[in-house]
C-alpha atoms as a PDB file:
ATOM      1  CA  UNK A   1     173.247 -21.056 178.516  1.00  0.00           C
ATOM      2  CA  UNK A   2     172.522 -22.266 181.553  1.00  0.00           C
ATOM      3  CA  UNK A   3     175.192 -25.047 181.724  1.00  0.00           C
ATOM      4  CA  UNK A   4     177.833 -22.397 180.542  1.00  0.00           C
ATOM      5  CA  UNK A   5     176.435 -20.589 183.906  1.00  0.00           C
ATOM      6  CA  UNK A   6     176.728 -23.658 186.058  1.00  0.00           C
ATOM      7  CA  UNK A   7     180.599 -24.055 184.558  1.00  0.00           C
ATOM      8  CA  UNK A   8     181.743 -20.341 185.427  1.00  0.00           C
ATOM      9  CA  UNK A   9     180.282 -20.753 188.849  1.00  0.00           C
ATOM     10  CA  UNK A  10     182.334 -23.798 189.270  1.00  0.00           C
ATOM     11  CA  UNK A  11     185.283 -22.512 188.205  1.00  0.00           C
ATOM     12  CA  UNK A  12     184.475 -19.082 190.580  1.00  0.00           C
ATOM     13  CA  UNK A  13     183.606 -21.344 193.307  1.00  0.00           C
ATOM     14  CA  UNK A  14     187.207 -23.816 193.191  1.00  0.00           C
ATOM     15  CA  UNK A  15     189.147 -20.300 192.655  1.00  0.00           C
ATOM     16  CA  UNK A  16     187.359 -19.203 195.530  1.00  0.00           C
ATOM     17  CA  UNK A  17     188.568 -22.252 197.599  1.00  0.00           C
ATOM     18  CA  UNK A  18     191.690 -21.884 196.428  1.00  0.00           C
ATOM     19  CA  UNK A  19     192.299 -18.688 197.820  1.00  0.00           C
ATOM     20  CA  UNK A  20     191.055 -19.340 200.907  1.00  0.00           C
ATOM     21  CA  UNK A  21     193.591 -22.272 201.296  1.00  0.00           C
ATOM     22  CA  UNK A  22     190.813 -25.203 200.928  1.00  0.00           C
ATOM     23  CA  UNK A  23     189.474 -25.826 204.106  1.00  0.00           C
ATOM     24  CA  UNK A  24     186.817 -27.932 202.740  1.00  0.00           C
ATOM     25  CA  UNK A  25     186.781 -31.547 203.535  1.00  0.00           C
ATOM     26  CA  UNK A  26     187.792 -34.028 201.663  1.00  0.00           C
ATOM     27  CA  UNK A  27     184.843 -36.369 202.699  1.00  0.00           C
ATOM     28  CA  UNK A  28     181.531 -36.114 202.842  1.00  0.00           C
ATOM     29  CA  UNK A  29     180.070 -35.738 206.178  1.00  0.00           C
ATOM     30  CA  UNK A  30     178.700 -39.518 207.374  1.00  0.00           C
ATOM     31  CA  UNK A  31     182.190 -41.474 205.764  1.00  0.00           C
ATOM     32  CA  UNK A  32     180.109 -41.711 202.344  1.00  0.00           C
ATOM     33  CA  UNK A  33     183.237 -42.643 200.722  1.00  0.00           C
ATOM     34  CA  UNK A  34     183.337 -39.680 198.026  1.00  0.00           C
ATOM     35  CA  UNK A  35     186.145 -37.310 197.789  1.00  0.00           C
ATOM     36  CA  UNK A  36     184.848 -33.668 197.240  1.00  0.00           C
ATOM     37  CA  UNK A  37     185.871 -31.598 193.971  1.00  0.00           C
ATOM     38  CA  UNK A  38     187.869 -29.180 196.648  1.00  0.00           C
ATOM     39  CA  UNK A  39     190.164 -32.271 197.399  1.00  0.00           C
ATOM     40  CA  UNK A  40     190.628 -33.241 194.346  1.00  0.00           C
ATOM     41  CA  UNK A  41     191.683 -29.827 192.928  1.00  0.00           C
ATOM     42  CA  UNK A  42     193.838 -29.708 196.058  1.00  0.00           C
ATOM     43  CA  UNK A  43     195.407 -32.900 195.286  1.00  0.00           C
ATOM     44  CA  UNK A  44     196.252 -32.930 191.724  1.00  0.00           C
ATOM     45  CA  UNK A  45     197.969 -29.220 192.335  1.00  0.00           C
ATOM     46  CA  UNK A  46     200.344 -30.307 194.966  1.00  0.00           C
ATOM     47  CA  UNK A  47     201.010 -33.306 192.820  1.00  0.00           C
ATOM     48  CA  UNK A  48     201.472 -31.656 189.457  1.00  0.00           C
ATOM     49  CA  UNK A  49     203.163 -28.272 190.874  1.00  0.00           C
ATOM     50  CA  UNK A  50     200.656 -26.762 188.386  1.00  0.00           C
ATOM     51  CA  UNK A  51     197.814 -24.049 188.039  1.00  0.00           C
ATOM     52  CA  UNK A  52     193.974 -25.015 188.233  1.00  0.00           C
ATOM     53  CA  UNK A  53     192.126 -23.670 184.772  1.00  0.00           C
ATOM     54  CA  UNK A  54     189.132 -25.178 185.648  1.00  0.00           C
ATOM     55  CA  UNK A  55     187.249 -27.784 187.697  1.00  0.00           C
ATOM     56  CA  UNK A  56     183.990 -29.657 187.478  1.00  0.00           C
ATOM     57  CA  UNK A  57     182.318 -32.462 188.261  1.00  0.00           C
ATOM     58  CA  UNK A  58     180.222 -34.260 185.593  1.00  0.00           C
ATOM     59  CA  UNK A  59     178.328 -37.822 185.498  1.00  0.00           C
ATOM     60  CA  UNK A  60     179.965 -40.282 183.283  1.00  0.00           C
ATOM     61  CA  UNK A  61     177.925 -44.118 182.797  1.00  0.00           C
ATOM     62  CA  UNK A  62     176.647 -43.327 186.271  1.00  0.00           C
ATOM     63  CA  UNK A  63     179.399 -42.490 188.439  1.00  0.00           C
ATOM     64  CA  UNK A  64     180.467 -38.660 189.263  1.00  0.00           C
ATOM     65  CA  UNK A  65     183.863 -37.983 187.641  1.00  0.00           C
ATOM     66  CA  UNK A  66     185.895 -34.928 188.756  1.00  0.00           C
ATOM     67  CA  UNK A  67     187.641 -32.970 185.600  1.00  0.00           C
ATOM     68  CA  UNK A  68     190.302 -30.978 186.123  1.00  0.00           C
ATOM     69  CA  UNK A  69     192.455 -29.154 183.572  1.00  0.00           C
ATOM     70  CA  UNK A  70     195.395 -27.424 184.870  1.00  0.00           C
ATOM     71  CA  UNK A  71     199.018 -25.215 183.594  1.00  0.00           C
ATOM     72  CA  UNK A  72     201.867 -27.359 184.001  1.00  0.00           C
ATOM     73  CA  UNK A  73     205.069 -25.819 185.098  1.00  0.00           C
ATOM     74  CA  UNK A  74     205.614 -26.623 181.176  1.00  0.00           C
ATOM     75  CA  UNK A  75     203.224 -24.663 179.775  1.00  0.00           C
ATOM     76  CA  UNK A  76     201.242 -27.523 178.821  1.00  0.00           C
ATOM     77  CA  UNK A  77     197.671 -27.769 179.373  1.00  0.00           C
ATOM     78  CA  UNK A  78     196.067 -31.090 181.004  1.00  0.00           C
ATOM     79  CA  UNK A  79     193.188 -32.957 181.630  1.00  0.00           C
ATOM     80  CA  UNK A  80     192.655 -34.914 184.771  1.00  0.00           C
ATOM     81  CA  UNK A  81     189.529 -37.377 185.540  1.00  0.00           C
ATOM     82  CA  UNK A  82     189.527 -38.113 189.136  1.00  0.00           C
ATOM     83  CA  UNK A  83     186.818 -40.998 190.462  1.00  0.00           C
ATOM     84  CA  UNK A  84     185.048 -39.069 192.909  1.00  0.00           C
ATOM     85  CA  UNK A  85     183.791 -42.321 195.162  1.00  0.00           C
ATOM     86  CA  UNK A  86     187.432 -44.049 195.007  1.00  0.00           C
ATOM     87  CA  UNK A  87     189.756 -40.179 194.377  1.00  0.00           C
ATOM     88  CA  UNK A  88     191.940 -42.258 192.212  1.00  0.00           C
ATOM     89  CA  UNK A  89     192.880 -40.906 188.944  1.00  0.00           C
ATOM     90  CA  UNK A  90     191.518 -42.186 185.998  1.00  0.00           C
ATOM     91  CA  UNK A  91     192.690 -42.788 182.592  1.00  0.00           C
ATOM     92  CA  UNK A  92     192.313 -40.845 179.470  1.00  0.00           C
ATOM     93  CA  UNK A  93     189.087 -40.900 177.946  1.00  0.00           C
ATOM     94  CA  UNK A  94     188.300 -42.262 174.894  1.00  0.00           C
ATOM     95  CA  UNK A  95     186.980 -39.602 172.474  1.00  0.00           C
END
């Protein structure tokens, strides 16, 4: 239960953001080299034209991944995995 808690807040907290216009930044404070989940949501609407569902970052073999699923202007639903240290998108994952 408590991860299903930890999701909803996520997904309150990047609709939050979202309409407040994302005035987050995109980098951690110090030049860490990470690119925040607030970016990354920002950056894969303006580049899709589509609707954030949902957004959360998870650890995958070590490394936090932003996931993203979003509305297309389609219709279509869509999963995006953005590196958070790099913020380049990442490939489909293997299920």
């Amino acid at each position: 239960m408590q991860h299903r808690s930890r999701r909803l807040s996520t997904v309150i907290l990047v609709s939050g953001l979202l309409l407040a216009g994302g005035n987050a930044p995109a980098r951690s404070p110090g030049g860490g080299g990470y690119q925040s989940l607030d970016s990354a949501v920002s950056g894969v609407r303006q580049r899709s034209g589509g609707r954030v569902l949902s957004a959360e970052t998870r650890q995958e073999e070590g490394r936090p991944v932003h996931y993203i699923r979003l509305l297309t202007p389609d219709g279509r639903v869509r999963r995006v995995r953005i590196d958070a240290r790099s913020g380049r998108r990442l490939g489909p994952r293997e299920r």
